[in-house]
C-alpha atoms as a PDB file:
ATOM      1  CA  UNK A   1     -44.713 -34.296  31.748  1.00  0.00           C
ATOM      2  CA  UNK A   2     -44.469 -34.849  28.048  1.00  0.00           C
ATOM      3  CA  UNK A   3     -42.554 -37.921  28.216  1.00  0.00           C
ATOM      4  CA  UNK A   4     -43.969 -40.028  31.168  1.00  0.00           C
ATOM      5  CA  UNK A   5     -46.983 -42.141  29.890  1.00  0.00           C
ATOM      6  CA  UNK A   6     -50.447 -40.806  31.521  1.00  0.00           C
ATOM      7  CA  UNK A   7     -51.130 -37.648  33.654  1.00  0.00           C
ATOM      8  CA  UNK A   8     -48.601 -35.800  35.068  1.00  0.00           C
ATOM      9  CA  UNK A   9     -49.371 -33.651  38.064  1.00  0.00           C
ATOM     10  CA  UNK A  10     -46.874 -30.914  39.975  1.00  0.00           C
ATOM     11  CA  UNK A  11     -47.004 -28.531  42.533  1.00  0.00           C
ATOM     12  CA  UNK A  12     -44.064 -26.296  41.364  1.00  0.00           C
ATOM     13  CA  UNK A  13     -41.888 -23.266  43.457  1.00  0.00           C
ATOM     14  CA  UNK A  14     -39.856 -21.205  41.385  1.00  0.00           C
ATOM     15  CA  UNK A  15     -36.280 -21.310  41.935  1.00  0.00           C
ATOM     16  CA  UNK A  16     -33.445 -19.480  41.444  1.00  0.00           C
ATOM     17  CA  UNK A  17     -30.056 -19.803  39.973  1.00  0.00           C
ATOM     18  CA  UNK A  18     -28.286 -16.304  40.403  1.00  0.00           C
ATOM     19  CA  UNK A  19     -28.930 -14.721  43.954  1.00  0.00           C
ATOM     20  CA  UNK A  20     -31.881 -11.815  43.190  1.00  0.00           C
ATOM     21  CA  UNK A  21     -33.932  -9.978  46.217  1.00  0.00           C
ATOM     22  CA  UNK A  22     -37.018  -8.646  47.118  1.00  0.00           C
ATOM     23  CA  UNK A  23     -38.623  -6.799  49.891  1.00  0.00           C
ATOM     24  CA  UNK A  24     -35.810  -5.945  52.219  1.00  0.00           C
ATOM     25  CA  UNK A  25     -37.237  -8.442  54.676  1.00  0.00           C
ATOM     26  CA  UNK A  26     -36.692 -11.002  53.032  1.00  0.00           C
ATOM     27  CA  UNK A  27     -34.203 -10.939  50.288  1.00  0.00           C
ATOM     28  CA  UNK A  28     -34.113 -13.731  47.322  1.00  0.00           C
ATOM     29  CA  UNK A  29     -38.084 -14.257  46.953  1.00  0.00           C
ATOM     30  CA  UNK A  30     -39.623 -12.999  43.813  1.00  0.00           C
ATOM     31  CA  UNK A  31     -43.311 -12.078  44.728  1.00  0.00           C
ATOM     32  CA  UNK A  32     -46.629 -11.318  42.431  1.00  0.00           C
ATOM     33  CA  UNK A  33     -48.216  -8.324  41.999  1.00  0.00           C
ATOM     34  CA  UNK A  34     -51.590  -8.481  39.819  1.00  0.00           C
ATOM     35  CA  UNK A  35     -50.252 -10.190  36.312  1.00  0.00           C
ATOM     36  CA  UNK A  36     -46.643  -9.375  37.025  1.00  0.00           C
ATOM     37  CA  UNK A  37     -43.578 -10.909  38.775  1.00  0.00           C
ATOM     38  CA  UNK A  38     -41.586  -8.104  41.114  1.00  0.00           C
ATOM     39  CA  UNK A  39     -38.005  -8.595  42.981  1.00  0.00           C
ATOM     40  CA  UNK A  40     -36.451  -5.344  44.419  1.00  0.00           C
ATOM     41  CA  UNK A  41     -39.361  -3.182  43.607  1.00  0.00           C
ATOM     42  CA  UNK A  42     -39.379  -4.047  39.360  1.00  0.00           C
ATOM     43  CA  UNK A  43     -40.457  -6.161  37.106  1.00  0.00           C
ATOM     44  CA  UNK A  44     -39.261  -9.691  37.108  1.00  0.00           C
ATOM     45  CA  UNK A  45     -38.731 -11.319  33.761  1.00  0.00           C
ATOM     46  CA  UNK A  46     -36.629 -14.546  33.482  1.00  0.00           C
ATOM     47  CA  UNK A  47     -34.939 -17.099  30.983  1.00  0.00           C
ATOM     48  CA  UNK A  48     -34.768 -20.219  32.744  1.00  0.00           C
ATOM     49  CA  UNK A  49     -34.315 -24.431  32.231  1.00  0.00           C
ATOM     50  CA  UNK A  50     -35.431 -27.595  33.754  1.00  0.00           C
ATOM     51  CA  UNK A  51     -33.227 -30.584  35.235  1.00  0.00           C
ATOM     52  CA  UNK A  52     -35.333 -32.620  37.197  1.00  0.00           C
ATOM     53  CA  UNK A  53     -32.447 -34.980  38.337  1.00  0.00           C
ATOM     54  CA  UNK A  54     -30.613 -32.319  40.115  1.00  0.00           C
ATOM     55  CA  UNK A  55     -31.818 -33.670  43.857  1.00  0.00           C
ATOM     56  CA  UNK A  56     -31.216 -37.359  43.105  1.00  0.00           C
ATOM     57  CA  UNK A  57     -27.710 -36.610  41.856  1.00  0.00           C
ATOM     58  CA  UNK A  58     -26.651 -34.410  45.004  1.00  0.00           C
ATOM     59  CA  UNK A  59     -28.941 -36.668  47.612  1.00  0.00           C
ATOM     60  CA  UNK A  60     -26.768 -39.940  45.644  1.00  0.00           C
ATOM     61  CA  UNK A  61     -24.256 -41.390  47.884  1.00  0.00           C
ATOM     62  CA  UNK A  62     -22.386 -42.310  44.331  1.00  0.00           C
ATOM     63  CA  UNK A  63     -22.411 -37.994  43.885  1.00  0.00           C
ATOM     64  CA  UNK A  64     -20.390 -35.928  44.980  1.00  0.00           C
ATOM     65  CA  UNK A  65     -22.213 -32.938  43.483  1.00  0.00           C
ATOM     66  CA  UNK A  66     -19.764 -32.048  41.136  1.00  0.00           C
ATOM     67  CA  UNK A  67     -22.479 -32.050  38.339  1.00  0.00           C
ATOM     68  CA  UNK A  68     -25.067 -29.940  40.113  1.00  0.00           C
ATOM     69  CA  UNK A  69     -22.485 -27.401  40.665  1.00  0.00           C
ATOM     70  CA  UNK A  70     -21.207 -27.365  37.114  1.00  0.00           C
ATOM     71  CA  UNK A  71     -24.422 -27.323  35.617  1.00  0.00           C
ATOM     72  CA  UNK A  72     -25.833 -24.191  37.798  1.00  0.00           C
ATOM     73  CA  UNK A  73     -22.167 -22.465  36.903  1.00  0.00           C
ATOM     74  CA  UNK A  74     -22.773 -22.947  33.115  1.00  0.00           C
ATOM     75  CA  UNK A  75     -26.375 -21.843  33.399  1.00  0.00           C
ATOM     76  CA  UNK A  76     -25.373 -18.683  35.159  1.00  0.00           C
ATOM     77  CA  UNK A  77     -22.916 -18.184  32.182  1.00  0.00           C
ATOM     78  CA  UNK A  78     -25.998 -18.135  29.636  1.00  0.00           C
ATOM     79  CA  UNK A  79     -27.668 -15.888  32.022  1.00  0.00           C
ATOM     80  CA  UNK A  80     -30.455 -18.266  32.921  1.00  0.00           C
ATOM     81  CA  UNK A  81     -32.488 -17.603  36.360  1.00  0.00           C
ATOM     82  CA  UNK A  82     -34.662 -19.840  37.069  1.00  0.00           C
ATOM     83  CA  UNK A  83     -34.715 -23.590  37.195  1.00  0.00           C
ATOM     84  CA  UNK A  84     -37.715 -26.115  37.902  1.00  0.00           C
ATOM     85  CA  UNK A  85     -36.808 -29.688  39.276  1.00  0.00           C
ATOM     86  CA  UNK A  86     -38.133 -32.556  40.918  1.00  0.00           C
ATOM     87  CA  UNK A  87     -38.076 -31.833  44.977  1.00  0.00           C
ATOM     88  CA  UNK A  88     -39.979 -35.016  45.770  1.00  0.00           C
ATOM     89  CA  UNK A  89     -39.073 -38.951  46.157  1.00  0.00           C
ATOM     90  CA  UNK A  90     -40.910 -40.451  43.106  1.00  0.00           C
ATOM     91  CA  UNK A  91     -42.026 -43.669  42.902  1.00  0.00           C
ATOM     92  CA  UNK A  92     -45.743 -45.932  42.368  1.00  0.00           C
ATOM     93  CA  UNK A  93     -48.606 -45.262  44.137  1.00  0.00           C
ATOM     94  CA  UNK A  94     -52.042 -47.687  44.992  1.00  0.00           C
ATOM     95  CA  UNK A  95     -53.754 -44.333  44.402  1.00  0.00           C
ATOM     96  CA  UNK A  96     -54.810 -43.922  40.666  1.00  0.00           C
ATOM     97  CA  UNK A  97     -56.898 -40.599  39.722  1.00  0.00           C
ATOM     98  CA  UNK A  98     -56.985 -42.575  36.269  1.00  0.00           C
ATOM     99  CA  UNK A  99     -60.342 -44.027  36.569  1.00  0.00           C
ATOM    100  CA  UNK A 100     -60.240 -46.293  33.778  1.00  0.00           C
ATOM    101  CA  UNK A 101     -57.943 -46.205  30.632  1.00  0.00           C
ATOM    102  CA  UNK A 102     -58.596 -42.897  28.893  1.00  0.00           C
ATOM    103  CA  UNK A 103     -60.758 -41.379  31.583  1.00  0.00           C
ATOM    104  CA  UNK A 104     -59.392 -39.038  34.303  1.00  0.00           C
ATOM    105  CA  UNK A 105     -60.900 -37.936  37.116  1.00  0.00           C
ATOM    106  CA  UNK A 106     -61.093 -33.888  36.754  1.00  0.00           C
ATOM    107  CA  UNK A 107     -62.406 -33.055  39.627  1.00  0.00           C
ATOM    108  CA  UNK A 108     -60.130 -35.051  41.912  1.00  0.00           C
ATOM    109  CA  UNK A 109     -57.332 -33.300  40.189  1.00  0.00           C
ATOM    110  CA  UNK A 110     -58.080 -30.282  41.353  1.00  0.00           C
ATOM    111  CA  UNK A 111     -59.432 -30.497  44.442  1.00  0.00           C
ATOM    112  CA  UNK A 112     -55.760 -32.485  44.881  1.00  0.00           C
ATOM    113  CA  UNK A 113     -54.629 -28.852  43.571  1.00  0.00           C
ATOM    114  CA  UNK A 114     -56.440 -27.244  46.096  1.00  0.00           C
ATOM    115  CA  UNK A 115     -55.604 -28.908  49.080  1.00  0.00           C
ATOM    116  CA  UNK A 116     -52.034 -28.951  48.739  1.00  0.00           C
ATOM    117  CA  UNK A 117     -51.865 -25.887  47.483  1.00  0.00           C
ATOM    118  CA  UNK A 118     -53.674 -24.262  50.517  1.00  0.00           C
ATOM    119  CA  UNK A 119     -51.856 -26.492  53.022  1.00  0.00           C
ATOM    120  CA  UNK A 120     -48.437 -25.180  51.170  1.00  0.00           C
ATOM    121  CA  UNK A 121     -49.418 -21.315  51.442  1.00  0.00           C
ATOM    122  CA  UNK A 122     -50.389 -21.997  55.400  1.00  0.00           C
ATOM    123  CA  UNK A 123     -46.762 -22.916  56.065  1.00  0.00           C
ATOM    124  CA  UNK A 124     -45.443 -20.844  53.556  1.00  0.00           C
ATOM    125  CA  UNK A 125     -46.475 -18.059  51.628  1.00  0.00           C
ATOM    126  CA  UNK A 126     -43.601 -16.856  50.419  1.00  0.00           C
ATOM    127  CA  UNK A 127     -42.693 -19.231  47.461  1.00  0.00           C
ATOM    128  CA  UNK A 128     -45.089 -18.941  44.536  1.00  0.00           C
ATOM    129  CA  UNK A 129     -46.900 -21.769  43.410  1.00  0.00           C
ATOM    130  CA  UNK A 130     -47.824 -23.426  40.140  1.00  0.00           C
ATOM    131  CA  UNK A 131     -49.184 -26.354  38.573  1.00  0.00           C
ATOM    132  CA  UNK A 132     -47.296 -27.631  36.137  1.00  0.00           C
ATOM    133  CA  UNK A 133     -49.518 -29.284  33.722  1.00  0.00           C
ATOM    134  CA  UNK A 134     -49.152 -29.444  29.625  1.00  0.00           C
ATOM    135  CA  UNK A 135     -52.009 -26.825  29.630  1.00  0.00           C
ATOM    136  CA  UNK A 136     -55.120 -28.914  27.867  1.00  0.00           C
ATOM    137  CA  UNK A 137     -58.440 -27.199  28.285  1.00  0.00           C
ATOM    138  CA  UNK A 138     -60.815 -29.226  29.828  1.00  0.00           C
ATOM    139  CA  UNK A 139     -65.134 -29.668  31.030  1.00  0.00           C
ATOM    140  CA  UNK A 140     -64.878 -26.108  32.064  1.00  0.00           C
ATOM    141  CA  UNK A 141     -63.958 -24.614  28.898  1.00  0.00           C
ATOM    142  CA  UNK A 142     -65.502 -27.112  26.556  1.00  0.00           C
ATOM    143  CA  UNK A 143     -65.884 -24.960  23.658  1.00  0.00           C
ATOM    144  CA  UNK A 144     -61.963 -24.876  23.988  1.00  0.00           C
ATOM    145  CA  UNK A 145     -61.160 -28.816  23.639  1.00  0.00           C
ATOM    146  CA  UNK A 146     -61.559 -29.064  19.792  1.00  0.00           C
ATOM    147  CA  UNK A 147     -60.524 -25.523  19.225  1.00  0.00           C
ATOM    148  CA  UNK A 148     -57.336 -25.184  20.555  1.00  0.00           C
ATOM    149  CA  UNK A 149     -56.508 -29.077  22.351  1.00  0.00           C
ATOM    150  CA  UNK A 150     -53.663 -30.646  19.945  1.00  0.00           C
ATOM    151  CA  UNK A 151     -55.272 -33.613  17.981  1.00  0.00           C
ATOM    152  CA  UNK A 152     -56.095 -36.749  20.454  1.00  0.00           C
ATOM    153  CA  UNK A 153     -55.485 -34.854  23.391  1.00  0.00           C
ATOM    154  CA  UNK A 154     -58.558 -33.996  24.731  1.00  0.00           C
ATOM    155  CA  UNK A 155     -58.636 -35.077  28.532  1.00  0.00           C
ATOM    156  CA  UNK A 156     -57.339 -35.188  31.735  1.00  0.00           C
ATOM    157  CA  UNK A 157     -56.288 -31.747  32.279  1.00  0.00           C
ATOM    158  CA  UNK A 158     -58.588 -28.565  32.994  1.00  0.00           C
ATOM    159  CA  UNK A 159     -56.023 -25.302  32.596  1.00  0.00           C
ATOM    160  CA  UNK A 160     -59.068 -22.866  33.700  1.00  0.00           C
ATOM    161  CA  UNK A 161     -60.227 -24.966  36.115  1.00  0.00           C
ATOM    162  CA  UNK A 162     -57.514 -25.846  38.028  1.00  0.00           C
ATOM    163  CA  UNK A 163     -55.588 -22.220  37.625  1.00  0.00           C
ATOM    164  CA  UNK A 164     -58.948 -20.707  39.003  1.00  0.00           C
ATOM    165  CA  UNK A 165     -57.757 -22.430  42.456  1.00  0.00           C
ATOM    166  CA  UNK A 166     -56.900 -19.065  44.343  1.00  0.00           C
ATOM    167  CA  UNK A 167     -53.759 -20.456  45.997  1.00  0.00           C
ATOM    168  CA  UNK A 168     -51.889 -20.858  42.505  1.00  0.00           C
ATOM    169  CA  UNK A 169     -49.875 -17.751  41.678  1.00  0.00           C
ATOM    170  CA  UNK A 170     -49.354 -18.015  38.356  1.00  0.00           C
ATOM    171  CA  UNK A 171     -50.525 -20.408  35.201  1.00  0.00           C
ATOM    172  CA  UNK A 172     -48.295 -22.190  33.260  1.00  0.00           C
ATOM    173  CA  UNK A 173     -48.342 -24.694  30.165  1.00  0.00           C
ATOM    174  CA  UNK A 174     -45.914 -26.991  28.125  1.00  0.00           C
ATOM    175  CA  UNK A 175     -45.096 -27.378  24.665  1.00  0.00           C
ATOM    176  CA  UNK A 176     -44.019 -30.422  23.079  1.00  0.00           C
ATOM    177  CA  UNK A 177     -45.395 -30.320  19.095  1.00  0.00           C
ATOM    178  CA  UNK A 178     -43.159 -33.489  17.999  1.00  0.00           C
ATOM    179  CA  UNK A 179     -45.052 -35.537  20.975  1.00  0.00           C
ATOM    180  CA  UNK A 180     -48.320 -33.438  20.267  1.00  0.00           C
ATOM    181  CA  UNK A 181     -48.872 -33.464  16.218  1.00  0.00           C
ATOM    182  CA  UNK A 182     -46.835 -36.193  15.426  1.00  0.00           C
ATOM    183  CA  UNK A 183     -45.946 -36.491  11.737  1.00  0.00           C
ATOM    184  CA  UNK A 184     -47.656 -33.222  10.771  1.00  0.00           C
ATOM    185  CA  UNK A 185     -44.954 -30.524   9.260  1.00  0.00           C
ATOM    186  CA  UNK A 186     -42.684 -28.220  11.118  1.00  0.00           C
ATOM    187  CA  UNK A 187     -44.745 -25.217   9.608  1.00  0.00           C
ATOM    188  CA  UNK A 188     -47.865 -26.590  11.370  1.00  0.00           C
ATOM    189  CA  UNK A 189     -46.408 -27.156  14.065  1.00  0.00           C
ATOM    190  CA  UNK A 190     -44.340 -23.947  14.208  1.00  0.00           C
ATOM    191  CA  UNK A 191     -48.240 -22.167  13.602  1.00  0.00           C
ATOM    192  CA  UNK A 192     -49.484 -24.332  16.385  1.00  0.00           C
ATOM    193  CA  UNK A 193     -46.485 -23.160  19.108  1.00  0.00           C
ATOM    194  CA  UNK A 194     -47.394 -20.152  18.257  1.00  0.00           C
ATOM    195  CA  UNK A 195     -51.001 -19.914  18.690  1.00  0.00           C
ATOM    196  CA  UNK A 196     -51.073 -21.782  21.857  1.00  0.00           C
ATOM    197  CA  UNK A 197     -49.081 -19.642  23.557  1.00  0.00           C
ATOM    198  CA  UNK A 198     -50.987 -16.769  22.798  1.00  0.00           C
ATOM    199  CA  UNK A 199     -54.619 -18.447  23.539  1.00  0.00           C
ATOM    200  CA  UNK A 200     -53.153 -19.694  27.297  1.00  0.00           C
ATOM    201  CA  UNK A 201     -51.925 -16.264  27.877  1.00  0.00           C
ATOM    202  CA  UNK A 202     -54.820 -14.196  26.788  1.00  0.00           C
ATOM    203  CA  UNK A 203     -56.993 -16.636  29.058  1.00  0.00           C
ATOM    204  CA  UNK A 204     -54.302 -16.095  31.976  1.00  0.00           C
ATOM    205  CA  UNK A 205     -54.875 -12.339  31.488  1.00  0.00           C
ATOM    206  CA  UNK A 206     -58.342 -12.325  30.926  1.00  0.00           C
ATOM    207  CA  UNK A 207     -59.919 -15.119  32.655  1.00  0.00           C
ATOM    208  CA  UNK A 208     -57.363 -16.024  35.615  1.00  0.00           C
ATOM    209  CA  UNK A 209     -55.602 -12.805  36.146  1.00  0.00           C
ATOM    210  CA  UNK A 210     -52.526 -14.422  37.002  1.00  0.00           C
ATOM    211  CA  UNK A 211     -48.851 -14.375  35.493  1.00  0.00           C
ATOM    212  CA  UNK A 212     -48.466 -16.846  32.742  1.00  0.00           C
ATOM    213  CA  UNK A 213     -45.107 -18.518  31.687  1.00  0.00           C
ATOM    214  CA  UNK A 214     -44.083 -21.508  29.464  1.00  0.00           C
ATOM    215  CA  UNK A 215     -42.843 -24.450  32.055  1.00  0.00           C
ATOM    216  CA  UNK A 216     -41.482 -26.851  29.312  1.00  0.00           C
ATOM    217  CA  UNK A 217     -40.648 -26.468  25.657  1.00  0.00           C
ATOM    218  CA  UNK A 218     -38.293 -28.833  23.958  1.00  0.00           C
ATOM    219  CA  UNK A 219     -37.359 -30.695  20.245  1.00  0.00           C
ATOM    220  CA  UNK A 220     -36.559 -34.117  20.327  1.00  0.00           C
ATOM    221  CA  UNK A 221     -33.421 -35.946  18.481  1.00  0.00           C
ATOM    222  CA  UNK A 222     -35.756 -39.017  18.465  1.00  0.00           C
ATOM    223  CA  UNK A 223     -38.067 -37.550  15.620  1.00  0.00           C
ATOM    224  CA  UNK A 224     -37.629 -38.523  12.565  1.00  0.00           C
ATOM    225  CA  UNK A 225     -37.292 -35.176  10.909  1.00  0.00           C
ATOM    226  CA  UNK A 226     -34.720 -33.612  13.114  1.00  0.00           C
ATOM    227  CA  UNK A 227     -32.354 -31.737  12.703  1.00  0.00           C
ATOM    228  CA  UNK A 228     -29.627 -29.225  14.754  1.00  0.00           C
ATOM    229  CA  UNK A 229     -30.877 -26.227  12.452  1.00  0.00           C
ATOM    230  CA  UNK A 230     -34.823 -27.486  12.947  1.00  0.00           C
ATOM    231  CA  UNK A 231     -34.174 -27.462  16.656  1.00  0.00           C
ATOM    232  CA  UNK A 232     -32.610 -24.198  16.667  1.00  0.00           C
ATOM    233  CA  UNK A 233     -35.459 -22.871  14.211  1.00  0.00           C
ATOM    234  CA  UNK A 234     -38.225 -24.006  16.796  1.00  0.00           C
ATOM    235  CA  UNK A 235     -36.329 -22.670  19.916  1.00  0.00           C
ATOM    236  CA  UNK A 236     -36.106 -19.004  17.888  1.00  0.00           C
ATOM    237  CA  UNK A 237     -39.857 -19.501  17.569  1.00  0.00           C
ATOM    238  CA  UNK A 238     -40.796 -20.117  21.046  1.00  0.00           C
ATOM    239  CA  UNK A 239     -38.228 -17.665  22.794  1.00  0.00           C
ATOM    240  CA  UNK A 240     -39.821 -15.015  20.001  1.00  0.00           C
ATOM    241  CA  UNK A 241     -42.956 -15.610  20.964  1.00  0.00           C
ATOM    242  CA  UNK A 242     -42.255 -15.384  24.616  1.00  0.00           C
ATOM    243  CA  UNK A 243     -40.510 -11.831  24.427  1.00  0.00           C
ATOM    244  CA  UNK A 244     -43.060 -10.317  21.964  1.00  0.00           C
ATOM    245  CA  UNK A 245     -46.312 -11.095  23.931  1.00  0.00           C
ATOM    246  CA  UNK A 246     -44.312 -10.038  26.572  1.00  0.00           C
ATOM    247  CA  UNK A 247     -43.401  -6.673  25.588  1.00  0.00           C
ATOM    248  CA  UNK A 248     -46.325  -5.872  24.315  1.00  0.00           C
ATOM    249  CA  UNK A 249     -48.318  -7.527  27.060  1.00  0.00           C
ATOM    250  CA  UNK A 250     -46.995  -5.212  29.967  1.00  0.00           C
ATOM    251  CA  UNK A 251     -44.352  -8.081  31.304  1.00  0.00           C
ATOM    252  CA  UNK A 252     -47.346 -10.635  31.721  1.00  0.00           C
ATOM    253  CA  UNK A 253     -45.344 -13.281  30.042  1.00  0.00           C
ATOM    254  CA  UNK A 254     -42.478 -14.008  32.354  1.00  0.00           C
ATOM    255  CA  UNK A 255     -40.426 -16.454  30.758  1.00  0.00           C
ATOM    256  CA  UNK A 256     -39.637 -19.801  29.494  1.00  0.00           C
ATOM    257  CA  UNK A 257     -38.253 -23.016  30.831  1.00  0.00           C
ATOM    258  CA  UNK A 258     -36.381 -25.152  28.540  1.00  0.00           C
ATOM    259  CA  UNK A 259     -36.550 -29.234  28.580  1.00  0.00           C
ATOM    260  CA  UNK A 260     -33.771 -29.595  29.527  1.00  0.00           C
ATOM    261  CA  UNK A 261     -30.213 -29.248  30.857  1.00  0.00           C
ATOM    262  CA  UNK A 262     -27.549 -31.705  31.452  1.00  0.00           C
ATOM    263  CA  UNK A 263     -23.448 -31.885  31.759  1.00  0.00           C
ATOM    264  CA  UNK A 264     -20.808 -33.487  30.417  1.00  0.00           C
ATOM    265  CA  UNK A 265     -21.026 -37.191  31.496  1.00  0.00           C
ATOM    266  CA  UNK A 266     -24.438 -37.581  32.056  1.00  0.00           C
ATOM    267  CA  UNK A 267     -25.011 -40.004  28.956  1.00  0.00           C
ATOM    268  CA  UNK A 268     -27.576 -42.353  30.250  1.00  0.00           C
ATOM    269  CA  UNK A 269     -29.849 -39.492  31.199  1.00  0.00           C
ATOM    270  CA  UNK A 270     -30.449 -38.229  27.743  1.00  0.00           C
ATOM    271  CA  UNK A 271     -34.181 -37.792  26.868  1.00  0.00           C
ATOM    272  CA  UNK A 272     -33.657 -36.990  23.199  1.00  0.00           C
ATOM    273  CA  UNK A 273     -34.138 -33.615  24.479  1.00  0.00           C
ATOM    274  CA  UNK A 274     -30.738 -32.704  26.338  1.00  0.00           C
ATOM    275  CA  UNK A 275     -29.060 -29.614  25.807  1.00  0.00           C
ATOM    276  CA  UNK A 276     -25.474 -29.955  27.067  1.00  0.00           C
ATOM    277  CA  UNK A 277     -24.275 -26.117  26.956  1.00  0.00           C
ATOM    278  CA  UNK A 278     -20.818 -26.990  26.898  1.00  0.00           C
ATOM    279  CA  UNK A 279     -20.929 -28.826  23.915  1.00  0.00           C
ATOM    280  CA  UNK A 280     -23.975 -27.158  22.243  1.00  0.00           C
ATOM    281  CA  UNK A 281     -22.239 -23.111  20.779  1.00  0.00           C
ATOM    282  CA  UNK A 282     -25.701 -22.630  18.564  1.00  0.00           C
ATOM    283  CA  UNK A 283     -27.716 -23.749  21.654  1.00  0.00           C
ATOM    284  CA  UNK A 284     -26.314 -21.649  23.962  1.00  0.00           C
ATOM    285  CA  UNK A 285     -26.034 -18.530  21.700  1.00  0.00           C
ATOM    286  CA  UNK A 286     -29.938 -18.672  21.373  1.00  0.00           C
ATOM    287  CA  UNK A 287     -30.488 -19.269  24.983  1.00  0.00           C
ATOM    288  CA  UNK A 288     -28.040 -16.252  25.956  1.00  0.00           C
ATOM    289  CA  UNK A 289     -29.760 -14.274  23.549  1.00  0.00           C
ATOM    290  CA  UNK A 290     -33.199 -14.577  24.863  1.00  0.00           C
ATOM    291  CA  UNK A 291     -31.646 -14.119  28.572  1.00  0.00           C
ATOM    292  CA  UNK A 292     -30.263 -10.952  27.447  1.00  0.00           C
ATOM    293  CA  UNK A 293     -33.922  -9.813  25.332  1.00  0.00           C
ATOM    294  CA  UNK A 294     -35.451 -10.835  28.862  1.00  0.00           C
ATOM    295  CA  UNK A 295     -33.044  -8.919  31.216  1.00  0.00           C
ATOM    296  CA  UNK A 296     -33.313  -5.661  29.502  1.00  0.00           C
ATOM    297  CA  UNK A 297     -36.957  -5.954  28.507  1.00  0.00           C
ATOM    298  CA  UNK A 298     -37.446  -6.218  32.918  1.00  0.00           C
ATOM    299  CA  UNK A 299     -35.495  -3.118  33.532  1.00  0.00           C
ATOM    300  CA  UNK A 300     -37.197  -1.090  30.536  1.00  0.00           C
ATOM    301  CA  UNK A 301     -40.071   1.346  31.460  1.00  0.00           C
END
C-alpha cells in the first residue's frame, strides 16, 4: 500500500456491506462474467471503502465491536457496498522478495501470485480474487515504465504480468498522486489521475480481459497544499472518472474503493487520509452521490 515503505503485496476477496445475491444457489456472491461483475442475473457496479483495521478491532479483547458495527451502519447510510480489509495476522517475515535495496524480484512476485491464487480457487472458487498492487507497469510492458509509471517509480510491480495469472478475476490499481508526484501541482496531478485510470483500464479490456476497478484512492491532510475543498475537488475527479469510463465502457469499470474509513474515537488510527462520515457532510455528500451514479448506472440497459 501507498503508505507502508517497500512492496506491498495482497491477495484480495471482495466483500460486502449490504446483503446482495446471486445464483439462487448460492445467494450473496457476486460472480464474473467476461469484463463484467453480475449478482442476481445484472450488472454489478459498486461504490465501496477500505478499513483495514476492522479484524484487529473485533478479534481485540479491549473491543467490543461497537466500532465495526457503527462504521458498516454509516457506510450502508452512504450507500457503499463493498469494503476491502486486512483478513490476515501481519507481522515481519525472514523472507524478503526485496533482493537488494531498490531491486525486486518480479518474477517471484508472481509466481507468489500464482500459487496462492490457484491454491485459493481449489478450496474456493466462489470469492473473486485480486491483487491489490498500486498498478506500476513492469519488464513485461517495458515500453510502459517511462510512459505512464509516475516519476521514480519504476519497479517492483508488473500490472500485465501478474493480472495475466488466470486465477485473478479482475485487475485493480491504486492512486495516491500526493505520495506519487510529490510537489508537482494539483492540475498535474488531477491530469495524471485521470490518465492512469484510463491507460490500466483500456489494458484490462484489451490485454487482460478482466474487470478493472480502482482499489485505493485517497488525499492526504499531511501535504502541504491541502485543503477540505482540494480534497473534495480530487475525490469529484476520481469518482468522475470512474462512472464515465464506466458508462461508456459497457460496466467494465466497477467501482472505487476509498482510503479510508474510520469512526468517531478512533484518533490514533488516522493516516492523514481518514474520512470519518459522521463528522465529514461534504465527504459524505460526494461519496453518496457517486453510490447513487453507480446504483442506477447497474440497473440501466
Amino acid at each position: 500500500m501507498a503508505k507502508l515503505g517497500g512492496s506491498q503485496l495482497f491477495l484480495c476477496v471482495l466483500a460486502l456491506v449490504a446483503a446482495t445475491t446471486t445464483a439462487a444457489d448460492l445467494p450473496g456472491f457476486i460472480e464474473r462474467y467476461g469484463r463484467t461483475f453480475w449478482t442476481e442475473g445484472s450488472e454489478f457496479l459498486f461504490n465501496g471503502f477500505n478499513a483495514y483495521w476492522l479484524m484487529g478491532d473485533a478479534a481485540s479483547p479491549h473491543s467490543n465491536g461497537s466500532k465495526v458495527t457503527a462504521l458498516f451502519e454509516e457506510a450502508a447510510a452512504a450507500g457503499l457496498t463493498v469494503c476491502r480489509t486486512w483478513a490476515f495476522y501481519d507481522g515481519f517475515s525472514n523472507d524478503s522478495l526485496q533482493v537488494t535495496p531498490g531491486v525486486y524480484h518480479e518474477q517471484v512476485f508472481k509466481a507468489w501470485v500464482q500459487e496462492m491464487a490457484t491454491f485459493l480457487k481449489s478450496i474456493d472458487r466462489k470469492h473473486l480474487l485480486g491483487v491489490g498492487l498500486e498498478g506500476f507497469y513492469g519488464s513485461s510492458t517495458p515500453d510502459k515504465v517511462k510512459l505512464y509509471n509516475p516519476n521514480a517509480v519504476q519497479i517492483g510491480v508488473d500490472f500485465i504480468g501478474v493480472h495475466k495469472v488466470n486465477e485473478i478475476d479482475y485487475a485493480t490499481v491504486h492512486a495516491y498522486p500526493d505520495f506519487w508526484l510529490e510537489g508537482q501541482s494539483e492540475v498535474n496531478k488531477t491530469e495524471f489521475v485521470k490518465q492512469w485510470l484510463w491507460n490500466h483500464w483500456k489494458d484490462s479490456m484489451e490485454v487482460l480481459g478482466k474487470p478493472f476497478m480502482l482499489g485505493e484512492f485517497g488525499k492526504t491532510k499531511k501535504d502541504p497544499g491541502y485543503s477540505e475543498q482540494i480534497r473534495n475537488d480530487f475525490y469529484s475527479t476520481v469518482y468522475d472518472s470512474i462512472y464515465s469510463i464506466s458508462k461508456d465502457g459497457h460496466k467494465t469499470f466497477t467501482g472505487g474503493l476509498l482510503w479510508q474509513l474510520f469512526v468517531d474515537g478512533m484518533e490514533s488510527y488516522y493516516d492523514g487520509f481518514e474520512i470519518i462520515l459522521s463528522q465529514d457532510a461534504s465527504a459524505t455528500a460526494l461519496i453518496l452521490n457517486q453510490s447513487k451514479k453507480m446504483g442506477e448506472l447497474a440497473g440501466a440497459a
